[in-house]
Structures are given as C-alpha cells and as structure tokens.
Protein backbone atom coordinates (compact mmCIF):
# COMPACT_ATOMS: atom_id res chain seq x y z
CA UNK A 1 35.41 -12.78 9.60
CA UNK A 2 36.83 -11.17 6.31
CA UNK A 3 35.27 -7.08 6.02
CA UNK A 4 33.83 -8.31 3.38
CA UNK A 5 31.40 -10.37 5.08
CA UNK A 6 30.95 -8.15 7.75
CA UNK A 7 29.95 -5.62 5.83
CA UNK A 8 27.25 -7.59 4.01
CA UNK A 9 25.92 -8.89 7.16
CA UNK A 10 25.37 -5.31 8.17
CA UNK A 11 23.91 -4.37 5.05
CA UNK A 12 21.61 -7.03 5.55
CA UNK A 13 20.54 -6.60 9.03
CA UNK A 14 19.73 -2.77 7.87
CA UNK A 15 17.30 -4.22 5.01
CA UNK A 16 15.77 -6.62 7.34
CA UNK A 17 15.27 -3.86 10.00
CA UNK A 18 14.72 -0.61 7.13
CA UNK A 19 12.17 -2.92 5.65
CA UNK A 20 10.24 -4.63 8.33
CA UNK A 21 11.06 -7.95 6.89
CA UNK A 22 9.16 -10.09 8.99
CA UNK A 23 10.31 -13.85 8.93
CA UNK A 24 13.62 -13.03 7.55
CA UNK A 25 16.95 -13.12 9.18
CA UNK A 26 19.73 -10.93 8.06
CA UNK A 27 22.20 -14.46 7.46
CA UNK A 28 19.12 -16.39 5.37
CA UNK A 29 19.65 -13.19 2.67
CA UNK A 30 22.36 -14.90 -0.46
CA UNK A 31 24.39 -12.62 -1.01
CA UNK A 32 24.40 -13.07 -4.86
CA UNK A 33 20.85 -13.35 -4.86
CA UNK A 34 18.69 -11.32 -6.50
CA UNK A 35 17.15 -8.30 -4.62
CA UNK A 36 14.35 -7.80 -6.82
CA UNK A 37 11.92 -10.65 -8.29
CA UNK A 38 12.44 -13.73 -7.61
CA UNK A 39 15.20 -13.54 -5.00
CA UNK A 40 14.31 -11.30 -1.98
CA UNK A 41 11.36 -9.74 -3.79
CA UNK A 42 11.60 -6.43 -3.21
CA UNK A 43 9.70 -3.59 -5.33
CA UNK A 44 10.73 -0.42 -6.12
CA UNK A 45 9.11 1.63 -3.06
CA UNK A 46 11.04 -0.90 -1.12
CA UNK A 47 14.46 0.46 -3.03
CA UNK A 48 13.65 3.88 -2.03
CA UNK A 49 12.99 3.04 1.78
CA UNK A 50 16.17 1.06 1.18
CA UNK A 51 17.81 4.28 -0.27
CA UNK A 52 16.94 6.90 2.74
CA UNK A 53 17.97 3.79 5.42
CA UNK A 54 21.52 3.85 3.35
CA UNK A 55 22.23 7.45 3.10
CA UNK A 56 21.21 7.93 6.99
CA UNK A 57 23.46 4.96 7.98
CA UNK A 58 26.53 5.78 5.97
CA UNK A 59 26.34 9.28 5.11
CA UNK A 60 26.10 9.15 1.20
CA UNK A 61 23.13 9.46 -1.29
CA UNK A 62 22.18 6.96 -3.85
CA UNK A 63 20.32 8.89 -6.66
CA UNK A 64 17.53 7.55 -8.47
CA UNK A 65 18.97 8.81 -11.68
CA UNK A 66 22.01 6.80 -11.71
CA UNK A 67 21.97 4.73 -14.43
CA UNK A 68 23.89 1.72 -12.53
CA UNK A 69 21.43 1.07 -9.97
CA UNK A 70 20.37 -1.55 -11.65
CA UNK A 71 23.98 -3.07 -11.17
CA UNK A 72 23.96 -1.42 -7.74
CA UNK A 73 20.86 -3.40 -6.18
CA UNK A 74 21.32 -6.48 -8.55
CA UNK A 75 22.23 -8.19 -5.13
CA UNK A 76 23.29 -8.28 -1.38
CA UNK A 77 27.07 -7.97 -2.56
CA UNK A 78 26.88 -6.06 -5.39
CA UNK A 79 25.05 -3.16 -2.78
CA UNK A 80 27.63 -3.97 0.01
CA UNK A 81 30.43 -3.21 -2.10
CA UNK A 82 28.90 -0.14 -3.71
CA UNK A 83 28.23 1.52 -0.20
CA UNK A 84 31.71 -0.08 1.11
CA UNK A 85 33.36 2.30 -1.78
CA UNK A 86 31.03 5.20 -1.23
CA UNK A 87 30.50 5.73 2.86
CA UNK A 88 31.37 8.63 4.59
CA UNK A 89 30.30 7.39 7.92
C-alpha cells in the first residue's frame, strides 16, 4: 500500500471516528470527493471538530484564518496531503 493511501485511510478513519459518522466506513469516503455539500456533507461546526481531532492527532494547528482552507478541505486527498506536509507527530 503506497503512503499515500495509507495516509488517507487514516485520515479517514479519524473523520469517521472525530465525527461520529454513523453508517460510514472510513474506505466508502472518495478520496476526491467533496467534503462539504454534496459529497460527505459536512458543515462547518463539523470542520472545526475536524480541526481540534487533526491538531491532537498530528501535532499541528489548522487556523481558521487561512485563506486556503477552502483548498485544504476541498476533499479526502487534498486534507491528507496538507496534514502529510504539515505533521509534527
């Protein structure tokens, strides 16, 4: 399994699990689905949750004031590689 994909799959086991995401398995997430709207549906209190679960898992804040994060949490891969550039931990 390429990092790549592992990390992802991690990513989305901690959304599943930071979100309570009853019904959905961390492999049923696309990857280059959306987050937000249509794809996952997830709101903006769910990016904060999302947020805090990040920064406790790998040791890095993701600001609310950045003006990517709409780029950042455009997707599954787009986050995983993100937080694979940023961790600390």
């Amino acid at each position: 399994m390429s990092q790549t994909l592992q990390a992802e799959q991690e990513l989305a086991a901690l959304i599943v699990e930071a979100l309570n995401l009853e019904g959905v398995a961390p492999d049923s997430i696309d990857p280059e689905a959306p987050l937000f709207g249509d794809g996952l549906g997830l709101d903006s209190i769910d990016a904060l949750e999302l947020a805090l679960a990040i920064s406790k898992r790998y040791g890095f804040q993701l600001r609310s004031d950045n003006p990517d994060n709409k780029q950042i949490f455009s997707s599954l891969r787009a986050l995983s590689a993100h937080v694979e550039q940023h961790r600390t931990a």
